[in-house]
N, C-alpha and C. Protein backbone atom coordinates (compact mmCIF):
# COMPACT_ATOMS: atom_id res chain seq x y z
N UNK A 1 0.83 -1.16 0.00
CA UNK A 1 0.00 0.00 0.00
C UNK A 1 0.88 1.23 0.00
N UNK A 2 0.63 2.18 -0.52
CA UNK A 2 1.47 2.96 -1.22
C UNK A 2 1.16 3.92 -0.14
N UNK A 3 2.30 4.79 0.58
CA UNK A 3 2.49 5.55 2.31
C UNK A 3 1.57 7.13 1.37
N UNK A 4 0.39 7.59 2.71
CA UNK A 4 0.39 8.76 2.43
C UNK A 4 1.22 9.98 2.02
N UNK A 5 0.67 10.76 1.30
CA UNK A 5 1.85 12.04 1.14
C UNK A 5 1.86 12.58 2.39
N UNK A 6 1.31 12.88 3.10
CA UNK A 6 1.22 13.43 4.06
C UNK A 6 2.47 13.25 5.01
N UNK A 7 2.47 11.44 5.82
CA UNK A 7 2.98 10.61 5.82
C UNK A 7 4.81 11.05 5.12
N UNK A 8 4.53 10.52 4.35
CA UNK A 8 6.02 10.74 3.66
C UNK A 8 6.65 12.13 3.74
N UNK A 9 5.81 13.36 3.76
CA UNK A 9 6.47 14.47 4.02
C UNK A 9 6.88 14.65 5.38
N UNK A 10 6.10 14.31 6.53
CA UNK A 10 6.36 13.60 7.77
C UNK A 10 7.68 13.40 8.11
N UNK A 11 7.93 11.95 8.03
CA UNK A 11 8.81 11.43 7.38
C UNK A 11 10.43 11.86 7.02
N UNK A 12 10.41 12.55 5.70
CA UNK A 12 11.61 13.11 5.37
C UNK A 12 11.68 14.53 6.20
N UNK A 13 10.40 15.41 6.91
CA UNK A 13 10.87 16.09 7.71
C UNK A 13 11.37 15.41 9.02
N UNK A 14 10.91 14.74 9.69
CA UNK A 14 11.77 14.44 10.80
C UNK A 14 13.42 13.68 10.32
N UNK A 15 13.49 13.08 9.41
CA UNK A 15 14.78 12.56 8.86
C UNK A 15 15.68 13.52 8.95
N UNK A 16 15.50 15.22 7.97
CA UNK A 16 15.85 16.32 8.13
C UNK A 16 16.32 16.86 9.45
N UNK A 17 15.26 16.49 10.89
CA UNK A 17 15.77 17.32 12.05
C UNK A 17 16.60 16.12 12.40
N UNK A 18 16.09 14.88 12.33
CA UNK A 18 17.69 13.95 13.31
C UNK A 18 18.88 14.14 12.34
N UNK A 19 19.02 14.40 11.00
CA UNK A 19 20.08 15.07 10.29
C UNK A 19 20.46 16.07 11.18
N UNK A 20 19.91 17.10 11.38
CA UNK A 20 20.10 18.54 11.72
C UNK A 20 20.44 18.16 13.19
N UNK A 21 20.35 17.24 14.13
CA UNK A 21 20.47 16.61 15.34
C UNK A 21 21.60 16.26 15.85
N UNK A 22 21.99 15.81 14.54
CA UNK A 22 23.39 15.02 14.50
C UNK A 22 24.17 15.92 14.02
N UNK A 23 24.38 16.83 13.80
CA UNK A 23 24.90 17.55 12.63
C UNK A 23 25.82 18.82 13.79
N UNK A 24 24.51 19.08 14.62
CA UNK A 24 24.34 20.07 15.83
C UNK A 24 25.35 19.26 17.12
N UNK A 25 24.95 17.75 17.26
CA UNK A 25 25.65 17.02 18.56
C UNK A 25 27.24 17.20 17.85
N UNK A 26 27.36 17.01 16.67
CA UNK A 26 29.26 16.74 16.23
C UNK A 26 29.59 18.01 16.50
N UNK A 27 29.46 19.28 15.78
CA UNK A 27 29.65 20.49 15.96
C UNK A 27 29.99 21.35 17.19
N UNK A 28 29.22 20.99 18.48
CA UNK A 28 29.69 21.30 19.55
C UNK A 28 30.93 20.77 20.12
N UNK A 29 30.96 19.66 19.72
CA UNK A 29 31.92 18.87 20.20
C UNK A 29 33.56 19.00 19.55
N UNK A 30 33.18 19.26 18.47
CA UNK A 30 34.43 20.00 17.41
C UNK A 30 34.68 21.31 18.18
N UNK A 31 33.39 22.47 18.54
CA UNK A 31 33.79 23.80 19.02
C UNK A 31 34.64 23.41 20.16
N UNK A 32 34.00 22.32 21.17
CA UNK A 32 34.49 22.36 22.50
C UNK A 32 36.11 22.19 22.71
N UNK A 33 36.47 20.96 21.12
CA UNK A 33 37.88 20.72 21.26
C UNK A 33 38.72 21.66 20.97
N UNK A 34 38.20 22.79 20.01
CA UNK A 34 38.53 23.92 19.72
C UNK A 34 39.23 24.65 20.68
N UNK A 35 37.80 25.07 21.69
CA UNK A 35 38.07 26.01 22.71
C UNK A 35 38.89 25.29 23.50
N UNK A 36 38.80 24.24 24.11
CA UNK A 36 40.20 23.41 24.68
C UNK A 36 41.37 23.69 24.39
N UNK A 37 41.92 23.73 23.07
CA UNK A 37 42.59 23.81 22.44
C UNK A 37 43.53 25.17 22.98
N UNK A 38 42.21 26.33 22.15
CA UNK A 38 42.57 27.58 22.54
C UNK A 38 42.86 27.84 24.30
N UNK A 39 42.43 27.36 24.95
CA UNK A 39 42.60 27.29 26.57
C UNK A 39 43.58 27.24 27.01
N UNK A 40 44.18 26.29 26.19
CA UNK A 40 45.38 25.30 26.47
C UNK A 40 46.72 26.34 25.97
N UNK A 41 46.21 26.97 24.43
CA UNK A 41 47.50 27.26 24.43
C UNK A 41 47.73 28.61 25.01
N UNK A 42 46.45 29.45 25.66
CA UNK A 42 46.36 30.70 26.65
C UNK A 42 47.45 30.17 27.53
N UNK A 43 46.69 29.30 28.11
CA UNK A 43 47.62 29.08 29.43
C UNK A 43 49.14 28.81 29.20
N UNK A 44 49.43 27.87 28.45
CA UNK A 44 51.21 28.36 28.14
C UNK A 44 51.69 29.69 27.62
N UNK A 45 50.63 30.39 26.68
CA UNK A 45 51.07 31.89 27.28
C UNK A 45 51.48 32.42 28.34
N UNK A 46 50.28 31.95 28.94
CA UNK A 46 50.30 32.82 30.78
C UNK A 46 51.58 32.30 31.55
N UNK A 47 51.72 30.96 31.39
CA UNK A 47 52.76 30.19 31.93
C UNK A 47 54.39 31.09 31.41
N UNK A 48 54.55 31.44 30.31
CA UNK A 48 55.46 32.27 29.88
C UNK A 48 55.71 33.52 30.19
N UNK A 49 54.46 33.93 29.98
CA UNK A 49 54.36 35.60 30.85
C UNK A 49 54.66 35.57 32.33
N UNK A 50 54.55 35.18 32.96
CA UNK A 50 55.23 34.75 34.73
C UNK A 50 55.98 34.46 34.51
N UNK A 51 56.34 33.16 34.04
CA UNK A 51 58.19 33.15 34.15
C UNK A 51 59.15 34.50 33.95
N UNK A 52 58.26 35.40 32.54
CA UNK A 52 59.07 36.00 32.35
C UNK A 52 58.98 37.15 33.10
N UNK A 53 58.09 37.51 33.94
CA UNK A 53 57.96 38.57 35.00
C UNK A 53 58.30 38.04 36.03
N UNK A 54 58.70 36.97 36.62
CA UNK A 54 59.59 36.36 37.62
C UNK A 54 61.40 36.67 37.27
N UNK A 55 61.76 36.57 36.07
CA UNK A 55 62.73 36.81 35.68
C UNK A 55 63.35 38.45 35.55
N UNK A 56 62.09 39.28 35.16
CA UNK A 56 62.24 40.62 35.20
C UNK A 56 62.58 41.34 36.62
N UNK A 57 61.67 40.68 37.19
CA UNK A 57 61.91 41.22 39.10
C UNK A 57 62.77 40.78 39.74
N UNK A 58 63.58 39.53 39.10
CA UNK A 58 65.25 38.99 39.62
C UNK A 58 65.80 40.13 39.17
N UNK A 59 65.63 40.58 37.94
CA UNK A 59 66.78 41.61 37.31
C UNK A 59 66.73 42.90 37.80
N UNK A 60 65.52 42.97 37.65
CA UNK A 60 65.53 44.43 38.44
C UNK A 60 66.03 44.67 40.47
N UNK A 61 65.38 43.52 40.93
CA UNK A 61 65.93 43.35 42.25
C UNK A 61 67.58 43.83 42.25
N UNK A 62 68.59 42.56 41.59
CA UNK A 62 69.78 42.33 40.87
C UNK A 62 70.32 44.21 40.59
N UNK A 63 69.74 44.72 39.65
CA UNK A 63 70.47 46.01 39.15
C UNK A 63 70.43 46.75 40.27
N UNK A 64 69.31 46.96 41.54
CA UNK A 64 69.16 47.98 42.18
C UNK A 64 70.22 47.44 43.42
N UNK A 65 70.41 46.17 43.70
CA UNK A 65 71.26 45.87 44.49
C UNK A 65 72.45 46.31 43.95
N UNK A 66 72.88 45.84 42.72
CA UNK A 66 74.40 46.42 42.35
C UNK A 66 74.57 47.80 42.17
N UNK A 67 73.13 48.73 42.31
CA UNK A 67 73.43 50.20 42.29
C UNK A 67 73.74 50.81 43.25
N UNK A 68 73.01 50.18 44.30
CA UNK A 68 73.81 50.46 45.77
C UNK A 68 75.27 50.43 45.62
N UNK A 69 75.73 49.05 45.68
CA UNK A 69 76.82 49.29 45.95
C UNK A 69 78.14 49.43 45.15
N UNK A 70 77.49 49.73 43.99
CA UNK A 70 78.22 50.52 43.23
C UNK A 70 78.22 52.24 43.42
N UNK A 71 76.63 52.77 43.33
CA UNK A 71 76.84 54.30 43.58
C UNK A 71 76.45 55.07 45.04
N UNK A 72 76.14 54.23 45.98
CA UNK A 72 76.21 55.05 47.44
C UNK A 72 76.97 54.48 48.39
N UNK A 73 77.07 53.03 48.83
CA UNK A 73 78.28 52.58 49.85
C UNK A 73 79.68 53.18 49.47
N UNK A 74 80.33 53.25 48.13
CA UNK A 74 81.50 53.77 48.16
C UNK A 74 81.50 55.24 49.05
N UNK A 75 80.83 56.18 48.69
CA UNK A 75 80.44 57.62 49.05
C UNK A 75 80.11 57.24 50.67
N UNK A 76 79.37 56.57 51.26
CA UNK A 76 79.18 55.94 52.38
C UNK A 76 80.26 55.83 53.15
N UNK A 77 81.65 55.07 52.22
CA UNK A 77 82.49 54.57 53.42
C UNK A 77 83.40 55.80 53.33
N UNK A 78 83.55 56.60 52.67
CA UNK A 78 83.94 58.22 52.11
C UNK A 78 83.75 59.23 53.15
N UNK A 79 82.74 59.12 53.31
CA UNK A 79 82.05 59.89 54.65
C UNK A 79 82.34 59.47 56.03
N UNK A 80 82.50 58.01 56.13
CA UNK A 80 82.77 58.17 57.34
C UNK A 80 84.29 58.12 57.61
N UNK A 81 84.95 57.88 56.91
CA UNK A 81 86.57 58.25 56.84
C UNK A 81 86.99 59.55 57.88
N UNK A 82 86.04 60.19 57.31
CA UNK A 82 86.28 61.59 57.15
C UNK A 82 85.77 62.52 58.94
N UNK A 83 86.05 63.56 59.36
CA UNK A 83 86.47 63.78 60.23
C UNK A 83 84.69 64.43 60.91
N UNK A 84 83.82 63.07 61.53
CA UNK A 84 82.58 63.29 61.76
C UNK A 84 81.82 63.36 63.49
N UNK A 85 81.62 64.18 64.03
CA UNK A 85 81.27 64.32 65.53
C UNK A 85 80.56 63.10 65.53
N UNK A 86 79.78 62.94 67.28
CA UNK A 86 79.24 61.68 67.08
C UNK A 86 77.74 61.38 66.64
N UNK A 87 76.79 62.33 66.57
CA UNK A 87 75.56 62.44 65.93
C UNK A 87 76.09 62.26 64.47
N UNK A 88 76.85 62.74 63.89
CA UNK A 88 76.84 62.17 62.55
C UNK A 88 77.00 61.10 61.92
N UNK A 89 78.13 60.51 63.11
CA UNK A 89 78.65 58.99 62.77
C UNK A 89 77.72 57.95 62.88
N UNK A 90 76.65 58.48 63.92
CA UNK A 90 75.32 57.36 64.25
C UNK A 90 74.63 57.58 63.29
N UNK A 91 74.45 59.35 62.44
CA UNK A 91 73.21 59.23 61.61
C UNK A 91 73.72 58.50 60.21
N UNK A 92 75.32 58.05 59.90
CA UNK A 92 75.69 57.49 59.04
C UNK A 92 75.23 55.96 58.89
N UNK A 93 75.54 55.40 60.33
CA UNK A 93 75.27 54.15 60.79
C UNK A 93 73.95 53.56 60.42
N UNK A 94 73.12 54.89 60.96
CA UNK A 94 71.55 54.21 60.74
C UNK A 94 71.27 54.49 59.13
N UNK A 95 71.83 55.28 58.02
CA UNK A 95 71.75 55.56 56.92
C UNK A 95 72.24 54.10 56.28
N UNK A 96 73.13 54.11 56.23
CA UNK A 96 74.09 52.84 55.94
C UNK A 96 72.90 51.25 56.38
N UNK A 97 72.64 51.24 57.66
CA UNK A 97 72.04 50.29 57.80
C UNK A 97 70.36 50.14 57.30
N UNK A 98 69.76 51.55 57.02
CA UNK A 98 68.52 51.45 56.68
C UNK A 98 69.00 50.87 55.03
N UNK A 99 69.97 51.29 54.44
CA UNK A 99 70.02 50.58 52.94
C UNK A 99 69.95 49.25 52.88
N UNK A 100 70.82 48.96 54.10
CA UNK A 100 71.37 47.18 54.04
C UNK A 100 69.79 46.82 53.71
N UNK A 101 69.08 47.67 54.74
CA UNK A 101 67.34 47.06 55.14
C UNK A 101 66.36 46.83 54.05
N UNK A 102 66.85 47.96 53.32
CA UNK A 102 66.15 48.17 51.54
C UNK A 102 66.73 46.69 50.70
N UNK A 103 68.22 46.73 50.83
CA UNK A 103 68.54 46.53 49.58
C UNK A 103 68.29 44.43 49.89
N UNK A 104 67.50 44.22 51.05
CA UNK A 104 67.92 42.69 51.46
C UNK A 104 66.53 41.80 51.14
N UNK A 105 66.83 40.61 50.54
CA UNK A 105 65.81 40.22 49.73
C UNK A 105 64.90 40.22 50.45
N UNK A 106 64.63 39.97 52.16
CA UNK A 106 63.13 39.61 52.81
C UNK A 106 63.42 40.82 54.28
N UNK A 107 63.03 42.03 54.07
CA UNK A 107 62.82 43.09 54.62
C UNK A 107 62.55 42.92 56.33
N UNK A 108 62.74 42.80 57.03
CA UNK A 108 62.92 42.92 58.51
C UNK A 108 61.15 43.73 58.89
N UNK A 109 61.16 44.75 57.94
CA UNK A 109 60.07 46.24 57.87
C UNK A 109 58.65 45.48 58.10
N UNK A 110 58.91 44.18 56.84
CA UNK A 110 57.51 43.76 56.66
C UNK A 110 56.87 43.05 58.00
N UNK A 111 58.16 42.57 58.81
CA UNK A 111 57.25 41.90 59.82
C UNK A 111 57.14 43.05 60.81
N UNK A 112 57.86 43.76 60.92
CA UNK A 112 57.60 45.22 61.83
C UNK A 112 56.45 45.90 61.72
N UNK A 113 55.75 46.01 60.37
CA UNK A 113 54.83 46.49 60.28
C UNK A 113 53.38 45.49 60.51
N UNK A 114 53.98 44.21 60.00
CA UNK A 114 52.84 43.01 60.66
C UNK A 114 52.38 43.59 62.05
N UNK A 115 53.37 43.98 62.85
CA UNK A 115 52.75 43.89 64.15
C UNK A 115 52.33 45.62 64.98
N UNK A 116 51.86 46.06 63.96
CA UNK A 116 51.47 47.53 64.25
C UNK A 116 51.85 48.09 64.81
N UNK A 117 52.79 48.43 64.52
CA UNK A 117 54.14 49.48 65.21
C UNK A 117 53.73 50.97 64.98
N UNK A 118 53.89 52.22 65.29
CA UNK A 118 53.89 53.53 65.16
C UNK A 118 55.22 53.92 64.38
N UNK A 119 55.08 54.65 63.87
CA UNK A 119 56.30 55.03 63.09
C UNK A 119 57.58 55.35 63.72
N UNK A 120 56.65 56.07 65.25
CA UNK A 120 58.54 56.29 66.26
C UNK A 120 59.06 54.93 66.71
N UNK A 121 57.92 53.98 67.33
CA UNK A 121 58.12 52.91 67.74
C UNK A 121 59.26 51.95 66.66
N UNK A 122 58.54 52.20 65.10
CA UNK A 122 59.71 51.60 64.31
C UNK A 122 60.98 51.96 64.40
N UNK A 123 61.09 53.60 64.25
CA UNK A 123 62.99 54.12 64.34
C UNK A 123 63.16 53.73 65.85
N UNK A 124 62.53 53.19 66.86
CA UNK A 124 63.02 53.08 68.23
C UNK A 124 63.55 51.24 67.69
N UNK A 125 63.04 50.47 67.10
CA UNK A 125 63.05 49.02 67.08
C UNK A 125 64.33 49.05 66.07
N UNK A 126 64.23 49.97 65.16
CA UNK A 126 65.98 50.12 63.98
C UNK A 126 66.72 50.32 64.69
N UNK A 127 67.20 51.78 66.07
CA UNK A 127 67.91 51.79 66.94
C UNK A 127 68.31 50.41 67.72
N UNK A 128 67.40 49.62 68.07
CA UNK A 128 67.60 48.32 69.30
C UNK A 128 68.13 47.87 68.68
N UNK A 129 67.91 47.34 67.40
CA UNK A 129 68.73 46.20 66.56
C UNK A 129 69.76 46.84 66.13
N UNK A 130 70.08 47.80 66.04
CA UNK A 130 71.54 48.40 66.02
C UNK A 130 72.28 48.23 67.33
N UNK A 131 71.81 47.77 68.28
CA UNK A 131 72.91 47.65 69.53
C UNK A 131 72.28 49.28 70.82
N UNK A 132 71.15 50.35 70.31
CA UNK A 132 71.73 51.23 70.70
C UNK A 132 71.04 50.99 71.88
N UNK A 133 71.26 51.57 73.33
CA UNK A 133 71.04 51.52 74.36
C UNK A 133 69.63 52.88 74.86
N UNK A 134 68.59 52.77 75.41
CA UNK A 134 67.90 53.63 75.63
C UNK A 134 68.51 55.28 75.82
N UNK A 135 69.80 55.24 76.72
CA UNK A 135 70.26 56.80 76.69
C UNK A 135 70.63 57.08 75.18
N UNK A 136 71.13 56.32 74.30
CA UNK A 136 71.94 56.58 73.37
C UNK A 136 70.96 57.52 72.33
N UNK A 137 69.58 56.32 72.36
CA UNK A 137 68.63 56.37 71.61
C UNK A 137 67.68 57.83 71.88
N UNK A 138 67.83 57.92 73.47
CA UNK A 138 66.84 59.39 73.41
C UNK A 138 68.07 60.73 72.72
N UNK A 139 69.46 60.75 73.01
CA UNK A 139 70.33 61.26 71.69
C UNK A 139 69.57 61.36 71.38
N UNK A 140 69.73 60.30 70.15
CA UNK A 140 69.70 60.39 68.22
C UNK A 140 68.09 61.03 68.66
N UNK A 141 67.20 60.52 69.13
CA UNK A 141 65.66 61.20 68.41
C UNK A 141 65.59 62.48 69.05
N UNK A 142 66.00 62.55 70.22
CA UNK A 142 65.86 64.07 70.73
C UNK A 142 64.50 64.10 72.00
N UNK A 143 64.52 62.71 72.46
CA UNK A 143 63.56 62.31 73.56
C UNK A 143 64.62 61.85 74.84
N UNK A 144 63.58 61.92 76.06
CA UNK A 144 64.55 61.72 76.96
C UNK A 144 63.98 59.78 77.13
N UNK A 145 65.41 59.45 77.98
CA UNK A 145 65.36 57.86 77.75
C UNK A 145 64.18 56.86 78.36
N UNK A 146 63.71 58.22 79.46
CA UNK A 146 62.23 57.44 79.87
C UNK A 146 61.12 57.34 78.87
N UNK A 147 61.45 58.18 77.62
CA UNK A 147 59.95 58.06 76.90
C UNK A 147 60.70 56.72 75.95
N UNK A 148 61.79 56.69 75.54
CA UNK A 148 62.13 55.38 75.07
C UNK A 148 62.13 54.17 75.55
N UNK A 149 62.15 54.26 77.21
CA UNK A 149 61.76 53.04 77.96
C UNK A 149 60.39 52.74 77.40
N UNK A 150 59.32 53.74 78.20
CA UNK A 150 57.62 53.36 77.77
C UNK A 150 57.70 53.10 76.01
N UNK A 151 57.84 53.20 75.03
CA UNK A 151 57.91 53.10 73.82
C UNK A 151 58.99 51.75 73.71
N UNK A 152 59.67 51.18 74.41
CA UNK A 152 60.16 49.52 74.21
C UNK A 152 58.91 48.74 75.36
N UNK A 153 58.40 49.43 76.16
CA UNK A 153 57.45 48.47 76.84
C UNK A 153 56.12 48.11 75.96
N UNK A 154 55.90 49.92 74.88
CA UNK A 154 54.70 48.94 74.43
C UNK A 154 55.15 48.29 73.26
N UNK A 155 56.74 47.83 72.69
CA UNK A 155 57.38 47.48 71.74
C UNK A 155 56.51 45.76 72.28
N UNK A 156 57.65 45.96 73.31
CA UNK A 156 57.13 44.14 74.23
C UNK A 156 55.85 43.66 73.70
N UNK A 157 54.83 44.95 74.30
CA UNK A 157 52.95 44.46 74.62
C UNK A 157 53.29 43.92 73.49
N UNK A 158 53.03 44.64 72.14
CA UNK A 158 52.97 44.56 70.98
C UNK A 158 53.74 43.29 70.04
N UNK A 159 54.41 42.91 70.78
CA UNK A 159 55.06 41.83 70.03
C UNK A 159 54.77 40.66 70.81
N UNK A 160 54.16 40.37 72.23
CA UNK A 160 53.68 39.50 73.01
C UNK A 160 54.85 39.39 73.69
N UNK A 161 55.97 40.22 74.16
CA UNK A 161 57.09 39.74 74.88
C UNK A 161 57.17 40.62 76.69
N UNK A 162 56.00 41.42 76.51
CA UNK A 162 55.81 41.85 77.90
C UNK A 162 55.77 41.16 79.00
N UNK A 163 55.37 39.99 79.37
CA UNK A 163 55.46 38.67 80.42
C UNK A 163 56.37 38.08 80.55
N UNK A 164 57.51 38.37 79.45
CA UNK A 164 58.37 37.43 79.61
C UNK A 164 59.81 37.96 79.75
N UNK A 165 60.70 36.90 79.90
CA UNK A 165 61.89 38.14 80.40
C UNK A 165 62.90 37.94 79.06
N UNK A 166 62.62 37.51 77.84
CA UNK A 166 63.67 37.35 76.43
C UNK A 166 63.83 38.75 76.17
N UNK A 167 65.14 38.73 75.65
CA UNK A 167 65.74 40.04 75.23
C UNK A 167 65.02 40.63 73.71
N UNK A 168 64.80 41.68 74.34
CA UNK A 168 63.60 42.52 73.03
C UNK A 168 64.63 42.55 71.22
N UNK A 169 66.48 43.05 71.58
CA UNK A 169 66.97 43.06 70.64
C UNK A 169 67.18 41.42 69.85
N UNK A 170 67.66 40.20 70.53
CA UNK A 170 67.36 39.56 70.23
C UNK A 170 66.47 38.93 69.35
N UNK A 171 65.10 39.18 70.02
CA UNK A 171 63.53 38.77 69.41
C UNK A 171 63.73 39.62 68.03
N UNK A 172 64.29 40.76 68.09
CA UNK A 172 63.62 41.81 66.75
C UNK A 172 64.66 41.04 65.85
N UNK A 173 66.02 40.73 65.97
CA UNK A 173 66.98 40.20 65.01
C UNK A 173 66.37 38.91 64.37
N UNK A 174 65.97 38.16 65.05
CA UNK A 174 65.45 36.93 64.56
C UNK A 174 64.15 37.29 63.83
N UNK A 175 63.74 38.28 64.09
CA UNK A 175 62.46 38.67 62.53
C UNK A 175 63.30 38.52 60.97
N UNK A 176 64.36 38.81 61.52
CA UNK A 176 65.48 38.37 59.97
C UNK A 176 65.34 37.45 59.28
């Protein structure tokens, strides 16, 4: 019996959409390997771009270290040669040593500032780790040595060493 037209147009239209079905399922699957593809080779971009900005910040670290001590320690040890009272020789000392502080790959500063220091409290904690002694220290800032005592006590609070009897210069060196 010979299939309605109806039927048969039926028929070759649905044939048409599972064509169009199949046609649609491969296609995504081609895009997806595509975009994989492209993903893939982003990311060894990216992978290159870091290395090579890991490499840039060695160099640049690298040049600024050798600029130091190529263009200010010479002039540095120049100066103190040279015929300097004793406020100068300390403000050389702490000059000299704030560079070392700059120029050193893992900064002493950063954990100083971890622990919320005041800005005098910091030049009081650069003094300690220099060796200097509370009289020495009200000197150089121009405070008397009792306000540098209270300003190492709340050094202590502040670092959790108030209870205990460890040496404050000590503790700050080992932030190194």
């Amino acid at each position: 019996m010979p299939k309605n037209p109806k039927y048969k147009a039926l028929e070759l239209k649905i044939k048409e959409l599972e064509d169009e079905l199949d046609r649609r399922a491969k296609n995504p699957t081609k895009e997806m390997e595509l975009k994989i593809k492209s993903l893939e080779e982003l990311n060894k971009g990216m992978k290159v771009l870091l290395k090579k900005k890991e490499e840039d910040k060695k160099e640049i670290e690298d040049n600024i270290l050798a600029n130091v001590k190529m263009l200010i320690k010479p002039y540095l040890e120049k100066i103190k040669k040279t015929k300097l009272d004793y406020h100068q020789k300390v403000f050389i000392d702490i000059i000299e040593s704030n560079i070392n502080e700059i120029i050193s790959p893992f900064s002493r500063n950063m954990s100083i500032k971890e622990l919320n220091l005041t800005p005098m409290e910091i030049q009081i904690v650069n003094l300690i780790i220099q060796g200097a002694p509370s009289k020495k220290i009200g000197k150089i800032m121009n405070i008397s040595p009792r306000t540098v005592d209270t300003h190492r006590k709340n050094i202590r609070k502040k670092i959790g060493l108030d209870q205990k009897r460890a040496n404050l210069r000590s503790y700050l060196l080992s932030l190194n």
